[in-house]
C-alpha atoms as a PDB file:
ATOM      1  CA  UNK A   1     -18.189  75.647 -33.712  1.00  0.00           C
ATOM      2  CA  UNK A   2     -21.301  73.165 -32.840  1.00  0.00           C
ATOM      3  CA  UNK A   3     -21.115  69.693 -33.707  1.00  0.00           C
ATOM      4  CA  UNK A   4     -23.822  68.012 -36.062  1.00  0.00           C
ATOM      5  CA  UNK A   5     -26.560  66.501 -34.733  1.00  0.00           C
ATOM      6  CA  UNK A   6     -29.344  64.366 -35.172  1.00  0.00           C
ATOM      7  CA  UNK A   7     -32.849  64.709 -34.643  1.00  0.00           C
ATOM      8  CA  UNK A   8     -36.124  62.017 -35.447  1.00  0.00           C
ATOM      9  CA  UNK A   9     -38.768  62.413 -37.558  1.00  0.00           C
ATOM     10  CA  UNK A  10     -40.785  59.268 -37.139  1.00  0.00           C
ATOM     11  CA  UNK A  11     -37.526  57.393 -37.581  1.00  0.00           C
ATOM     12  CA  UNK A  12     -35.984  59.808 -40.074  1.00  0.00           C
ATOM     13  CA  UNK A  13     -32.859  60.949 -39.346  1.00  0.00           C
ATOM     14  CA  UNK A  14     -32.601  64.809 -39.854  1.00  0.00           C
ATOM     15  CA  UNK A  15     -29.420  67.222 -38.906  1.00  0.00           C
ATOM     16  CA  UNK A  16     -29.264  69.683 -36.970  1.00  0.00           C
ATOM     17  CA  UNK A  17     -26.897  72.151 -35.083  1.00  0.00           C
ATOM     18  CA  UNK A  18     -26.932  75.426 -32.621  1.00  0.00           C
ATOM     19  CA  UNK A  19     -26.314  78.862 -34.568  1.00  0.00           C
ATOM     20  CA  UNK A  20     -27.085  82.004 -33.477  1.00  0.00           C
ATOM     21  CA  UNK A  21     -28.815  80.182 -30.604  1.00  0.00           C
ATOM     22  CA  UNK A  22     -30.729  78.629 -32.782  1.00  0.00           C
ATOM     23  CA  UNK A  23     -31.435  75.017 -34.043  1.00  0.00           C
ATOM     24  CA  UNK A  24     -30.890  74.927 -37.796  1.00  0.00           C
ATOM     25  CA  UNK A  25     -32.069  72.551 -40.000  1.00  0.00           C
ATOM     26  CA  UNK A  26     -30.368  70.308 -42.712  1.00  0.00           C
ATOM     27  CA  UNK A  27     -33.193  71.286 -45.778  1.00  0.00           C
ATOM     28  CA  UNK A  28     -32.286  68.413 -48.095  1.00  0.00           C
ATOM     29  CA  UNK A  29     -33.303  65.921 -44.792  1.00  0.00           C
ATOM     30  CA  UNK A  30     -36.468  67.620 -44.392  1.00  0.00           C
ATOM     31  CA  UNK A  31     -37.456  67.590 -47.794  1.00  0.00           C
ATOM     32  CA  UNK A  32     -36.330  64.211 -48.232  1.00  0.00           C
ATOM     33  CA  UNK A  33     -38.839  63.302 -45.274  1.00  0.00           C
ATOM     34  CA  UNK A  34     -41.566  65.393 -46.861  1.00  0.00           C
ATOM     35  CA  UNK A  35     -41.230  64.992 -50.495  1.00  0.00           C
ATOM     36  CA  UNK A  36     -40.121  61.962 -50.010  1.00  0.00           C
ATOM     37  CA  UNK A  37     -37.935  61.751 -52.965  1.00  0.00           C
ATOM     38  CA  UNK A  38     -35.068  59.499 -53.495  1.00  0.00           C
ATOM     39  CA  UNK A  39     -32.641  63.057 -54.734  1.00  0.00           C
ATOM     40  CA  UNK A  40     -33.905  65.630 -52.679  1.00  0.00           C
ATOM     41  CA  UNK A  41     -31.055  67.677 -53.610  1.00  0.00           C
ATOM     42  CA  UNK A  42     -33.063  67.995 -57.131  1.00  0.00           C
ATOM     43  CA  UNK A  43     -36.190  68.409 -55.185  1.00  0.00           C
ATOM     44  CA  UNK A  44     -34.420  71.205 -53.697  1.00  0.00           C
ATOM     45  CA  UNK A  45     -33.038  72.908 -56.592  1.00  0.00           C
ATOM     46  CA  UNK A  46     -36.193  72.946 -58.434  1.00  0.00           C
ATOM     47  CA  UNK A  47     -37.875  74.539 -55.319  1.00  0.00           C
ATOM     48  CA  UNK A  48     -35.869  77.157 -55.602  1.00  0.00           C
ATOM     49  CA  UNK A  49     -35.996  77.891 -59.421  1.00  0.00           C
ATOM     50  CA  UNK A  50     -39.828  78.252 -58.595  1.00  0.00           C
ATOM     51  CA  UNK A  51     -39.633  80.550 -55.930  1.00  0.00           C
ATOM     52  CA  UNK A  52     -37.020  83.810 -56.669  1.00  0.00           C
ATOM     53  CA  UNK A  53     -37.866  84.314 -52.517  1.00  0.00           C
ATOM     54  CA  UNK A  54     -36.791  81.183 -52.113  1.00  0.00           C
ATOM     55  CA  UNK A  55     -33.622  81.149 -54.357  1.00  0.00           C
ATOM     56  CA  UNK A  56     -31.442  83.539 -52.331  1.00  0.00           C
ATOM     57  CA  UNK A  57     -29.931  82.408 -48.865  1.00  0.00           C
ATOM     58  CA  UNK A  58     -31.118  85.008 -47.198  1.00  0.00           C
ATOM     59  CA  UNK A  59     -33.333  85.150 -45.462  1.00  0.00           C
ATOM     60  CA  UNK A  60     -34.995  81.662 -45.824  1.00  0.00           C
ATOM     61  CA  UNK A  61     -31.758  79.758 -45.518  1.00  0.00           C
ATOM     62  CA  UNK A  62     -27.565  80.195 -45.125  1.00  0.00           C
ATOM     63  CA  UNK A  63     -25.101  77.513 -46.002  1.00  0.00           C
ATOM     64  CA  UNK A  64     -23.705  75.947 -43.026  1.00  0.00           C
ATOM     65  CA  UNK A  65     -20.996  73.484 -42.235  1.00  0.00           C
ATOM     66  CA  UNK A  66     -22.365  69.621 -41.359  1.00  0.00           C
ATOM     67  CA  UNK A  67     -21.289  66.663 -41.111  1.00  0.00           C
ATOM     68  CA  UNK A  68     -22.364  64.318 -43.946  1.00  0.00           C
ATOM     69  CA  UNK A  69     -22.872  60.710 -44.510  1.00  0.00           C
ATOM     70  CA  UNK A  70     -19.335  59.467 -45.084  1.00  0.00           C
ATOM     71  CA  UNK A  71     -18.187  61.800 -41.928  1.00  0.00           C
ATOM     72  CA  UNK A  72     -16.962  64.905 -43.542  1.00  0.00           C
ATOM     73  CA  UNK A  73     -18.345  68.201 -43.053  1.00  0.00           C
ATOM     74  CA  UNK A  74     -19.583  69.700 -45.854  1.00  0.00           C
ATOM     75  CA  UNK A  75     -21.287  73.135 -46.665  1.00  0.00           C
ATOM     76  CA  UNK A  76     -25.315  71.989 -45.992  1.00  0.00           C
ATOM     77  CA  UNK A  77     -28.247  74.366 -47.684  1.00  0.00           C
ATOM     78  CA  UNK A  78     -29.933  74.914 -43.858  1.00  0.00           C
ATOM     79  CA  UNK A  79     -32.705  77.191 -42.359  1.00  0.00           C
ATOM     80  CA  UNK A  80     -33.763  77.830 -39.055  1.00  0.00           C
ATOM     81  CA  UNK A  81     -37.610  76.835 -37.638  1.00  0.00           C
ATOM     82  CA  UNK A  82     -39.307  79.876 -39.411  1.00  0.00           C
ATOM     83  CA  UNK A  83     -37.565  79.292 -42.576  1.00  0.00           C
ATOM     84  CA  UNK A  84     -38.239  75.462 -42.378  1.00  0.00           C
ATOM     85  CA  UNK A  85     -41.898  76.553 -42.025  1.00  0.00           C
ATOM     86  CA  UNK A  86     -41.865  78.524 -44.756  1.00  0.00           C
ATOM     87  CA  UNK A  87     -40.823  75.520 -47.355  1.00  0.00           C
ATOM     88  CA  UNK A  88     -42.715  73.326 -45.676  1.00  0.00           C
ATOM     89  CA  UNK A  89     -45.834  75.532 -47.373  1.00  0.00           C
ATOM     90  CA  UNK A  90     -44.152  74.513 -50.700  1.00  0.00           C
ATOM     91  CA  UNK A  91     -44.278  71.017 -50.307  1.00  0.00           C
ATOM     92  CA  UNK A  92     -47.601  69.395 -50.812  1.00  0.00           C
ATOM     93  CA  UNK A  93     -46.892  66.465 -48.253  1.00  0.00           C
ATOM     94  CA  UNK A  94     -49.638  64.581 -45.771  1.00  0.00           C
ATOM     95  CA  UNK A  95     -46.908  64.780 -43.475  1.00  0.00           C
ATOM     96  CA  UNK A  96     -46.163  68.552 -43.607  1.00  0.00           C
ATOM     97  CA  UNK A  97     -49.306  68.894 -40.139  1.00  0.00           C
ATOM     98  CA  UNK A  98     -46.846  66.248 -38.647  1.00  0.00           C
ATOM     99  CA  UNK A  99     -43.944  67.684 -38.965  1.00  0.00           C
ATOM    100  CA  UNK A 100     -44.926  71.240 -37.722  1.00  0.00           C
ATOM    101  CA  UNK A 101     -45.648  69.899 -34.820  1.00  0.00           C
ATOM    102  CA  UNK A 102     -42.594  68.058 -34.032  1.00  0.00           C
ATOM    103  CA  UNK A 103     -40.556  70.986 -35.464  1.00  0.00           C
ATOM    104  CA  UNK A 104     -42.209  73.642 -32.873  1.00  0.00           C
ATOM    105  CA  UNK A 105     -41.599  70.848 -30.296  1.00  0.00           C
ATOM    106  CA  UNK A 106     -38.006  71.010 -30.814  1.00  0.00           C
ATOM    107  CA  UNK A 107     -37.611  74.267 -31.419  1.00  0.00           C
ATOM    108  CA  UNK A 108     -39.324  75.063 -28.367  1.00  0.00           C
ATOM    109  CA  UNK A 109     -37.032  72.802 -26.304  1.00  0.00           C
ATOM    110  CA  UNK A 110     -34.431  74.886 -27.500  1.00  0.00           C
ATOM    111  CA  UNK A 111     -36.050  77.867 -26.136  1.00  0.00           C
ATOM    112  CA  UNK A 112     -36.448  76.317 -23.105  1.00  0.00           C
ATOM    113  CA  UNK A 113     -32.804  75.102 -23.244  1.00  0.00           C
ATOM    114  CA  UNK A 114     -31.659  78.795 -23.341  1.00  0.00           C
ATOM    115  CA  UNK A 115     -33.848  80.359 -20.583  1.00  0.00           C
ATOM    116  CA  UNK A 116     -32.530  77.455 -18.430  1.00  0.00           C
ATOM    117  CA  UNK A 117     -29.230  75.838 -19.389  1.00  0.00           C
ATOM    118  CA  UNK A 118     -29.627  72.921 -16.382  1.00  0.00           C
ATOM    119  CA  UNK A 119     -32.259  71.483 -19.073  1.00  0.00           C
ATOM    120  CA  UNK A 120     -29.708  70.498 -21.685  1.00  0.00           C
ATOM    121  CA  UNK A 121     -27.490  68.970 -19.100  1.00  0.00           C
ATOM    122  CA  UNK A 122     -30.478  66.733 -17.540  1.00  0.00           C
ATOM    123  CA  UNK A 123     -31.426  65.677 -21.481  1.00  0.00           C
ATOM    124  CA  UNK A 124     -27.746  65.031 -22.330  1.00  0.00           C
ATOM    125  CA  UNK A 125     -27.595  62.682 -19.033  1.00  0.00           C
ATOM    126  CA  UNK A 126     -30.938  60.882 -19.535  1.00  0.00           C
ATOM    127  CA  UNK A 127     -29.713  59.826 -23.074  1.00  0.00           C
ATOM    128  CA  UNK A 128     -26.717  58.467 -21.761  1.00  0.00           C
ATOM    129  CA  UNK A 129     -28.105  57.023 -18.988  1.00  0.00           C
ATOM    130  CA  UNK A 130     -30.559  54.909 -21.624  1.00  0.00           C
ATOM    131  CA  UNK A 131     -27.792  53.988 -23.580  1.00  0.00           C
ATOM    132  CA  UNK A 132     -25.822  52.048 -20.443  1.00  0.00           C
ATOM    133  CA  UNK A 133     -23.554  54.261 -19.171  1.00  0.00           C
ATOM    134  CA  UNK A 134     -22.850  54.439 -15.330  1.00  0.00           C
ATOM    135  CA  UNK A 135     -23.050  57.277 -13.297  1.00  0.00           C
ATOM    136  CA  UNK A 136     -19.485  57.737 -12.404  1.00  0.00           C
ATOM    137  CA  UNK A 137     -18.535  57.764 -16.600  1.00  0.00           C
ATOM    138  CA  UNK A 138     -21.702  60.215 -17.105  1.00  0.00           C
ATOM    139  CA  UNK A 139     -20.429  62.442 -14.335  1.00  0.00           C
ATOM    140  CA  UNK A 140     -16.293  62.572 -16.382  1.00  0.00           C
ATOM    141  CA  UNK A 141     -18.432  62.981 -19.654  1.00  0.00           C
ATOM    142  CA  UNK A 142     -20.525  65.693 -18.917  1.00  0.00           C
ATOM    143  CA  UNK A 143     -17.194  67.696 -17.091  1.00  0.00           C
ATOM    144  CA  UNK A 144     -15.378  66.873 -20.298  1.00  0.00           C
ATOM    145  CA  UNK A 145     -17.988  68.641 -22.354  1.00  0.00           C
ATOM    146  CA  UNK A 146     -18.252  71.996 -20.163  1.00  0.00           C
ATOM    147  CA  UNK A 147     -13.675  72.030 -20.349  1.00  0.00           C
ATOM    148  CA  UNK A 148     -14.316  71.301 -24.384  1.00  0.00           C
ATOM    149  CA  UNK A 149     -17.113  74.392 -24.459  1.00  0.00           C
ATOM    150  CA  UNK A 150     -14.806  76.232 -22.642  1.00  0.00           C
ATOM    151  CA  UNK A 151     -11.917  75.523 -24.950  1.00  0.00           C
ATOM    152  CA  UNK A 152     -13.734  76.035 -28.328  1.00  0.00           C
ATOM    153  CA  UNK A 153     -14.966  79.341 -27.019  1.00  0.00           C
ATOM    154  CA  UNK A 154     -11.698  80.927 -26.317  1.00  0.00           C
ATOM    155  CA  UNK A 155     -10.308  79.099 -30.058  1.00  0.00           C
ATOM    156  CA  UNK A 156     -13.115  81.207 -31.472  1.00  0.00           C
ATOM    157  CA  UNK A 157     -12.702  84.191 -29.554  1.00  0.00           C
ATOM    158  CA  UNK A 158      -8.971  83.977 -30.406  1.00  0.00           C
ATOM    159  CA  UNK A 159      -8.882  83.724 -34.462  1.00  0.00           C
ATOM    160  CA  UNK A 160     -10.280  79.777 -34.890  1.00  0.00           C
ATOM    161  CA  UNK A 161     -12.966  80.359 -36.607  1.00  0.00           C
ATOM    162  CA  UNK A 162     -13.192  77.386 -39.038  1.00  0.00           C
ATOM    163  CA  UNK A 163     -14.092  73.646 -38.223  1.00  0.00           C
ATOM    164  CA  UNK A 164     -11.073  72.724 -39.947  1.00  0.00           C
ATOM    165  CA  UNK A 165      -9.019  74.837 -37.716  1.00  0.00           C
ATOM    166  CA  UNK A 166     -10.472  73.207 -34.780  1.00  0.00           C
ATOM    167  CA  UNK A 167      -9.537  69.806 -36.056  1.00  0.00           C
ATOM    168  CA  UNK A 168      -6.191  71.031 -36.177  1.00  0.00           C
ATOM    169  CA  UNK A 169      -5.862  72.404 -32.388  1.00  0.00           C
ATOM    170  CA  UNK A 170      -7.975  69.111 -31.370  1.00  0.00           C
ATOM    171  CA  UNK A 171      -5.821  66.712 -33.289  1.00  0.00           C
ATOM    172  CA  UNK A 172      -2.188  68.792 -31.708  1.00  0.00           C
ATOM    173  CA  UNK A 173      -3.665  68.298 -28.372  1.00  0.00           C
ATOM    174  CA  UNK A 174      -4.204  64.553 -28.889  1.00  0.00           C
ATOM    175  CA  UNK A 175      -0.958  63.595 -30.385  1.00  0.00           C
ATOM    176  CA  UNK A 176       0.979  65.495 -27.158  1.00  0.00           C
ATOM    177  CA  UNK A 177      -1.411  63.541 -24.636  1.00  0.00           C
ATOM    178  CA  UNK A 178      -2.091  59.948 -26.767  1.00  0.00           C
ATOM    179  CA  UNK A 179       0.606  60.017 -29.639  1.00  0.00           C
ATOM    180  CA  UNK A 180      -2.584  59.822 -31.975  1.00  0.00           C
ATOM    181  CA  UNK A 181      -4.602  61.954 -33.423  1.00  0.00           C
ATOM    182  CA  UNK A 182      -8.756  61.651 -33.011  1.00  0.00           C
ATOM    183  CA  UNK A 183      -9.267  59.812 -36.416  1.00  0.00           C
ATOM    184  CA  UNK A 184      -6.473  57.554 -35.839  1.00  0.00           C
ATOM    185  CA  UNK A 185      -7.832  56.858 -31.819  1.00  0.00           C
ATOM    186  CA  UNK A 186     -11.395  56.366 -34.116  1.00  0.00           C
ATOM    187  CA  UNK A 187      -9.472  53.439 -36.382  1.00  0.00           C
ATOM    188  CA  UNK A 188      -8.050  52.227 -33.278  1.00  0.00           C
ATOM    189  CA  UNK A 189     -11.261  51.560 -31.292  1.00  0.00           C
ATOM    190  CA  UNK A 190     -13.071  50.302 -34.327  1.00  0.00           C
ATOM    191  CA  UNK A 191     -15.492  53.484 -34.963  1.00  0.00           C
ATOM    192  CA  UNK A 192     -16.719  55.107 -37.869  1.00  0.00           C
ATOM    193  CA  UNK A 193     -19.032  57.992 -37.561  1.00  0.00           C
ATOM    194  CA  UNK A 194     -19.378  57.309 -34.045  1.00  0.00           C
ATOM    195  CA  UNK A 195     -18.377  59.999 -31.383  1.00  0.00           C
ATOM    196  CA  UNK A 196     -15.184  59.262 -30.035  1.00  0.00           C
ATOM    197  CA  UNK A 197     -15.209  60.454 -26.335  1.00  0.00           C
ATOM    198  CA  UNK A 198     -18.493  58.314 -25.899  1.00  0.00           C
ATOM    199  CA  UNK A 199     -16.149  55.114 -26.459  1.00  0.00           C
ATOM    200  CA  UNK A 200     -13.261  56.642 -23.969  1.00  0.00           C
ATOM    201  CA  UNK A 201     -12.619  54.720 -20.352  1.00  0.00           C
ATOM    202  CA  UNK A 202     -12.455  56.859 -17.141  1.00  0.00           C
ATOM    203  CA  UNK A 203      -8.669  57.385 -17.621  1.00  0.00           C
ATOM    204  CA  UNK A 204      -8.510  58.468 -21.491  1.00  0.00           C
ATOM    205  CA  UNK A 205     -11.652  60.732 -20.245  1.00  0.00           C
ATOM    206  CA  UNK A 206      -9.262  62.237 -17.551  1.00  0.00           C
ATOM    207  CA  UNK A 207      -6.389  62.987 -19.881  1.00  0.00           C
ATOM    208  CA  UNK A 208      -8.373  64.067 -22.587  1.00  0.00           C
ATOM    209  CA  UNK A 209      -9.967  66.629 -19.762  1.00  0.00           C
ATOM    210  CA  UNK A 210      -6.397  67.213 -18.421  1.00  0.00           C
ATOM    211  CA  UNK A 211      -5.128  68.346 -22.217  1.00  0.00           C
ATOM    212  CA  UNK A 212      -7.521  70.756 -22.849  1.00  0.00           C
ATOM    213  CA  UNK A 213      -7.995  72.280 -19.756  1.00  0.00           C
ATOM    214  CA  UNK A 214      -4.052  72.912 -19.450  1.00  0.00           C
ATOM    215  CA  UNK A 215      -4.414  74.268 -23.152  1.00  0.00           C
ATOM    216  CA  UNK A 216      -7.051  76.517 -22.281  1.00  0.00           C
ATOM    217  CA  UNK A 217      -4.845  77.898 -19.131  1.00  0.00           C
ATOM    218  CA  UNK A 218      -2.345  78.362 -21.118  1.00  0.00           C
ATOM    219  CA  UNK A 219      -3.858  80.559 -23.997  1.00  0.00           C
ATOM    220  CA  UNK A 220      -5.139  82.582 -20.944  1.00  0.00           C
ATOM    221  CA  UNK A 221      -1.477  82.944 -19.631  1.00  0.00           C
ATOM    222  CA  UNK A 222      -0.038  83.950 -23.156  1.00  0.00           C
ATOM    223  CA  UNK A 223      -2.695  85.893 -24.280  1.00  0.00           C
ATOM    224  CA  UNK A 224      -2.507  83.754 -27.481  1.00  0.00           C
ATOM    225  CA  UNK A 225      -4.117  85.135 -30.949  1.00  0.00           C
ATOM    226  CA  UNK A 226      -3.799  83.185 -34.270  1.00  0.00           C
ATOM    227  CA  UNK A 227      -4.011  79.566 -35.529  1.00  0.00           C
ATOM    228  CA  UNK A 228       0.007  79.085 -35.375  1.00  0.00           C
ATOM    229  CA  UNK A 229       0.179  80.562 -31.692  1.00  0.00           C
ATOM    230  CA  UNK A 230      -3.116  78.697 -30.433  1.00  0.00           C
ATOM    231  CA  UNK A 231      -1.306  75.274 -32.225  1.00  0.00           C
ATOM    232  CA  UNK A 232       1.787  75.904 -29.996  1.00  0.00           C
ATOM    233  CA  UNK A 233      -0.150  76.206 -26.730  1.00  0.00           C
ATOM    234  CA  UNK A 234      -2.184  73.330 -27.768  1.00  0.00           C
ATOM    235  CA  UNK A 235       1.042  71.070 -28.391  1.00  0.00           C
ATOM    236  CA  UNK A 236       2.397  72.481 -24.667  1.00  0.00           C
ATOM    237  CA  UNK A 237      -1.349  71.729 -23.380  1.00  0.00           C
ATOM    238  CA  UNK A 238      -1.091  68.124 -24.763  1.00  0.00           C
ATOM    239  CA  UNK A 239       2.162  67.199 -23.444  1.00  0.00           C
ATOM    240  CA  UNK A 240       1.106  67.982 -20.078  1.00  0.00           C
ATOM    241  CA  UNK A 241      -1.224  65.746 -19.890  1.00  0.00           C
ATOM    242  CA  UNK A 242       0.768  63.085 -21.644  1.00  0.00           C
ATOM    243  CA  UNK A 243       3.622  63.304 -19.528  1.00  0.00           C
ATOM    244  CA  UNK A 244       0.717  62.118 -16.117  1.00  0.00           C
ATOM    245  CA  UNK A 245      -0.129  59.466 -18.993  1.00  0.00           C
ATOM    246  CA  UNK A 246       3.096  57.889 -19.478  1.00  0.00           C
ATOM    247  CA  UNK A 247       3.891  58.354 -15.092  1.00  0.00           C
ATOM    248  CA  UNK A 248       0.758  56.707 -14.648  1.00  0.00           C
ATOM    249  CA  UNK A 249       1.674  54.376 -17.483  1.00  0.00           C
ATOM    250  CA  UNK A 250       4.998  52.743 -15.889  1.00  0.00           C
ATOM    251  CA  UNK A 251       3.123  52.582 -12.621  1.00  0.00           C
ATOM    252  CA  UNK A 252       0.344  50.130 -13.841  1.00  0.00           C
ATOM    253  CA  UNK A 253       2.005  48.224 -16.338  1.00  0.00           C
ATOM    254  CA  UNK A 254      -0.256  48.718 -19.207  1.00  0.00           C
ATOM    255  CA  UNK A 255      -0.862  51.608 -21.838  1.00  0.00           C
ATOM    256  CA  UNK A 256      -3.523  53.938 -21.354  1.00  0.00           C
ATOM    257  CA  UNK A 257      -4.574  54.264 -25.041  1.00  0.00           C
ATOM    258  CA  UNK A 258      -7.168  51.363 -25.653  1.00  0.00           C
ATOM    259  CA  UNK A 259      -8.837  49.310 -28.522  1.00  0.00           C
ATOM    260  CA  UNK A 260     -11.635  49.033 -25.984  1.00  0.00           C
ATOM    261  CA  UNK A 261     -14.910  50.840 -26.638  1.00  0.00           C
ATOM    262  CA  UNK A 262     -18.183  51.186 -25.513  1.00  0.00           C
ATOM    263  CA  UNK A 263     -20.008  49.193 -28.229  1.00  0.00           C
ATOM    264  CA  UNK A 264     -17.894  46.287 -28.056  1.00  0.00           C
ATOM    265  CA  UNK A 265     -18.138  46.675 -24.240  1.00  0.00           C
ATOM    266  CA  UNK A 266     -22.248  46.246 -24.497  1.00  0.00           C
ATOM    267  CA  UNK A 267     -21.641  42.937 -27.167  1.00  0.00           C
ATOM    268  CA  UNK A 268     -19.110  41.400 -24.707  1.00  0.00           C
ATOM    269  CA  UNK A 269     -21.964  41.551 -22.129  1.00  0.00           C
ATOM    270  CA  UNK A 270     -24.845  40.581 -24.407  1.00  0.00           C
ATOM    271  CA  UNK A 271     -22.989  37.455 -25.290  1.00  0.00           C
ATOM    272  CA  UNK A 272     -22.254  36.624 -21.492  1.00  0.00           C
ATOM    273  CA  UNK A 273     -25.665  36.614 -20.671  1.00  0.00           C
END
């Protein structure tokens, strides 16, 4: 399952995730950018009352799960590039020309993206890189991300189809290795809606790596199927990596699990300067 993200439209925020190797669209963003209407979703609705092409999913749009404003993820009205185009043409905008463009733009990036994975992995690392992140944390990060890939993939391939089930699995792995679960780490560091392995140190990177790689091994091992099974191995996955936590634990004196994040790292040095 790919995580929500978010693309700019001349400083519009509008959602987006990978399906069917494909970026899709949130529509209420776009048409909130283009109509520029303060309830869209009404916008939306009457767009489709007009159009009876329009008013099935298929093939202009499919529901899709994204994450909204308060953090939840929610079933989101979305369309791919072609069907964005095609109600853009119902929305008398000055910025429909605009947004073409920087729609094609993206979507071609994607394209690009696919015919040469490397690209992705050079974005991802410039965008950290502008945010302040050294090398050495990129370089954990970015390993992190192809052992997570890796992990959702065989979830997937194994009977997880639903986000919810892969909050479950991620959540069993975390309490084994941390003795919290990712919302709870989120409280603890002080984040909201913010990604939660972007505010990890170099050690809760490693263990977070460590859980989920083990887990992964371990479905291999069992040939696991099913959300119950995949939960066990993910418990047995997590304790493996929180057993090196707590050894590592009594030999430096302090706990690994931190209130420390990124953000307040960046104030702390703003207000040193």
């Amino acid at each position: 399952m790919e995580t929500t993200k978010i693309a700019l439209f001349k400083g519009k925020k509008i959602r987006k995730l990978l399906y069917k190797d494909e970026w899709w669209f949130s529509i209420i963003d776009v048409v909130a950018v283009l109509a520029e209407t303060p309830v869209p979703k009404t916008y939306w609705a009457k767009m489709k009352d007009r159009d009876q092409e329009m008013s099935q999913p298929f093939p202009f749009w499919e529901q899709l799960k994204m994450s909204a404003k308060d953090g939840k993820v929610r079933s989101t009205d979305c369309a791919d590039t072609e069907g964005i185009f095609r109600i853009i043409q119902s929305i008398p905008s000055p910025k429909a020309e605009p947004f073409k463009k920087w729609l094609a733009k993206v979507g071609y990036e994607r394209i690009q993206e696919i015919e040469n994975p490397e690209l992705a992995t050079k974005r991802t690392r410039i965008l950290y890189k502008l945010k302040g992140y050294s090398d050495d944390w990129i370089e954990k990060r970015m390993r992190g991300i192809a052992i997570r890939e890796e992990l959702t993939d065989k979830w997937q391939k194994r009977g997880a189809k639903e986000q919810k089930e892969y909050e479950i699995l991620t959540a069993e792995i975390s309490k084994a290795t941390f003795g919290v679960t990712p919302s709870e780490y989120k409280k603890l560091k002080g984040l909201k809606r913010e990604n939660l392995r972007d505010h990890m140190d170099d050690f809760e990177l490693i263990f977070t790596m460590l859980g989920e790689r083990s887990t992964t091994e371990i479905h291999k091992i069992e040939n696991s199927y099913g959300t119950l099974k995949l939960k066990h191995d993910a418990h047995r996955g997590g304790r493996i990596a929180g057993i090196a936590k707590e050894q590592l634990e009594k030999e430096i004196g302090r706990t690994v699990v931190s209130r420390k994040n990124f953000l307040q790292n960046k104030k702390n040095k703003k207000l040193l300067k």
